[in-house]
C-alpha atoms as a PDB file:
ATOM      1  CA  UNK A   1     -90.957-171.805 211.351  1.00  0.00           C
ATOM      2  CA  UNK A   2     -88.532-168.833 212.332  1.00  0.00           C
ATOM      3  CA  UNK A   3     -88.220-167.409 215.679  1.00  0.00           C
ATOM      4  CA  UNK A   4     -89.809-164.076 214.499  1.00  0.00           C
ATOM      5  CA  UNK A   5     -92.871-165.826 213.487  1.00  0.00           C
ATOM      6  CA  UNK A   6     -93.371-168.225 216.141  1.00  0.00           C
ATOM      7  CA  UNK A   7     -93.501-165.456 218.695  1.00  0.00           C
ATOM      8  CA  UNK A   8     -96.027-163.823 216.188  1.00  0.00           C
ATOM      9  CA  UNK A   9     -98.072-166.740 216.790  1.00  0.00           C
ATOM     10  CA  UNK A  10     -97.901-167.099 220.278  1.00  0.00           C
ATOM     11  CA  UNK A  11     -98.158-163.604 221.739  1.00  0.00           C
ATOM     12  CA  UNK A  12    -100.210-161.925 219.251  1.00  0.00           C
ATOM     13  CA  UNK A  13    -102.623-165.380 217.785  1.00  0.00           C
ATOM     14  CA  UNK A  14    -101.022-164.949 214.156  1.00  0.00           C
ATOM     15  CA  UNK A  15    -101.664-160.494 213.807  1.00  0.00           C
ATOM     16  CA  UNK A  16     -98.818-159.746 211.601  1.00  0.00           C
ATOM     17  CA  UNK A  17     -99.199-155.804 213.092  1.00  0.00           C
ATOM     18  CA  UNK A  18     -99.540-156.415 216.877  1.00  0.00           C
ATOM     19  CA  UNK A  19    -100.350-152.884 216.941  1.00  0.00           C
ATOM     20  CA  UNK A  20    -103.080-152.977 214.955  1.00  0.00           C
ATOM     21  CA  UNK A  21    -105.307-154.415 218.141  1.00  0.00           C
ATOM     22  CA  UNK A  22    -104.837-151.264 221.007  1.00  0.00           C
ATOM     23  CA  UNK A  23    -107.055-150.392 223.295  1.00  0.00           C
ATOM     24  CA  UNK A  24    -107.008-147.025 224.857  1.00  0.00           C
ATOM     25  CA  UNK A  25    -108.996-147.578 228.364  1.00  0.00           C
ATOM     26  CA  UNK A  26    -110.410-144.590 229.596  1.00  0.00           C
ATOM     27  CA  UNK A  27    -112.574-142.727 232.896  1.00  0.00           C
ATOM     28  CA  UNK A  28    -111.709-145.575 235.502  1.00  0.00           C
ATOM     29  CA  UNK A  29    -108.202-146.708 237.345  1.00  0.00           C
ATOM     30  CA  UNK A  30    -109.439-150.296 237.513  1.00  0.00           C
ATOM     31  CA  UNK A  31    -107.641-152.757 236.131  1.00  0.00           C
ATOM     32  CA  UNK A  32    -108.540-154.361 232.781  1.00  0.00           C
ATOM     33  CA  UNK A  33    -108.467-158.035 234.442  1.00  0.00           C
ATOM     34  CA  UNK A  34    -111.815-159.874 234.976  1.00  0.00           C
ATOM     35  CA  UNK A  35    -113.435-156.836 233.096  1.00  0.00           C
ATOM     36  CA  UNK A  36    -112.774-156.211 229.415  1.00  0.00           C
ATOM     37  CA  UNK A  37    -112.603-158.811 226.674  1.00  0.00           C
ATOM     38  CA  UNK A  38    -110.370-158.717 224.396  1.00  0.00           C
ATOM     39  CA  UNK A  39    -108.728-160.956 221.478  1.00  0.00           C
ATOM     40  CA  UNK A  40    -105.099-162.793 222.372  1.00  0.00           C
ATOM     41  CA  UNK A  41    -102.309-160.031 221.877  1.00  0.00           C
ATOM     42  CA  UNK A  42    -104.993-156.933 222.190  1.00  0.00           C
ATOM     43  CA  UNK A  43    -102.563-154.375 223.926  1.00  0.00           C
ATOM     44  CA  UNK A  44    -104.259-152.166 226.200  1.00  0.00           C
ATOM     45  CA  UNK A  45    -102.942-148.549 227.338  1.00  0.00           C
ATOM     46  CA  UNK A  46    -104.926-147.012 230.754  1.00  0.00           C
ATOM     47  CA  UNK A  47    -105.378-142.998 230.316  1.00  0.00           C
ATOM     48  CA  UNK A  48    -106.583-142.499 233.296  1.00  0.00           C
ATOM     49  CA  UNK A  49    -104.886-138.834 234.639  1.00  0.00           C
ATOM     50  CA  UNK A  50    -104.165-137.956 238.045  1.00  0.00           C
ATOM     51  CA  UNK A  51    -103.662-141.527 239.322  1.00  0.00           C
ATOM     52  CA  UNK A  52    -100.905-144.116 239.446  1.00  0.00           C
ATOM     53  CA  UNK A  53    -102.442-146.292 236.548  1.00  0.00           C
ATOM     54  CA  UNK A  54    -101.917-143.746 233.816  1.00  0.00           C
ATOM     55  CA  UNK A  55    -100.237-145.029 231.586  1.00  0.00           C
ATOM     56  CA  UNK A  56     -99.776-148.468 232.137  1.00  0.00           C
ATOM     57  CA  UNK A  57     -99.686-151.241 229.088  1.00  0.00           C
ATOM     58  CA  UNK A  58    -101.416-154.330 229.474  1.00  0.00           C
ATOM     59  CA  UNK A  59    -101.057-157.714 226.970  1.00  0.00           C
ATOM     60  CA  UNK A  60    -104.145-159.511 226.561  1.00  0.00           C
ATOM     61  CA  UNK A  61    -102.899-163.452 227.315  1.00  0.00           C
ATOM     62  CA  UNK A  62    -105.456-165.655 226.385  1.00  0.00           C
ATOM     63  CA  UNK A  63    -108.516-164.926 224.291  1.00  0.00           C
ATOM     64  CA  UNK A  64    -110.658-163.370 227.554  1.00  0.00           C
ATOM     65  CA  UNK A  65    -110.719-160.991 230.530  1.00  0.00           C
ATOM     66  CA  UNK A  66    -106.761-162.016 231.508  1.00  0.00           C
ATOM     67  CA  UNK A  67    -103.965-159.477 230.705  1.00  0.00           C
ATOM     68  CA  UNK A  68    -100.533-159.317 232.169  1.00  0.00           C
ATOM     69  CA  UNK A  69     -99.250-155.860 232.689  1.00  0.00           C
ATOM     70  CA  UNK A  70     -96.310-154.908 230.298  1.00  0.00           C
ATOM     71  CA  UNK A  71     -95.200-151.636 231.311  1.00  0.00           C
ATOM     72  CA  UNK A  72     -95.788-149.760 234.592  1.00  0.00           C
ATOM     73  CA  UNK A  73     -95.847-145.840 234.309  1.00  0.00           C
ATOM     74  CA  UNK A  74     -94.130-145.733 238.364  1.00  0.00           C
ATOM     75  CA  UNK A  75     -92.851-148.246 238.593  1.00  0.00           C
END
């Protein structure tokens, strides 16, 4: 198995089009952890204007309510 399709596997459980999966999280600045479910390698994109979370991209790492943050709009 290549590199290209090993990482397919692991980040994104097998989607061929990882952005095919996006969530576009809307009306609340909270974090996505311990809140919204989502399959492995769901990205998930806060639009939250006026506050310091707009923006941000979130990974969904394993199958539930965990997501690592991928990019962070201020930081």
């Amino acid at each position: 198995m290549g590199l290209r399709r090993r990482l397919i596997e692991t980040c994104f459980a097998g989607q061929k089009d990882p952005f095919s999966r996006i969530v576009l999280r809307t009306g609340t600045a909270v974090s996505p952890n311990g809140v919204v479910t989502a399959p492995k390698g769901t990205f998930l994109i806060m639009n939250y204007y006026g506050n310091a979370v707009d923006k941000d991209v979130y990974i969904n790492t394993d199958v539930s309510t965990a997501w690592t943050i991928i990019h962070n709009e201020t930081a």
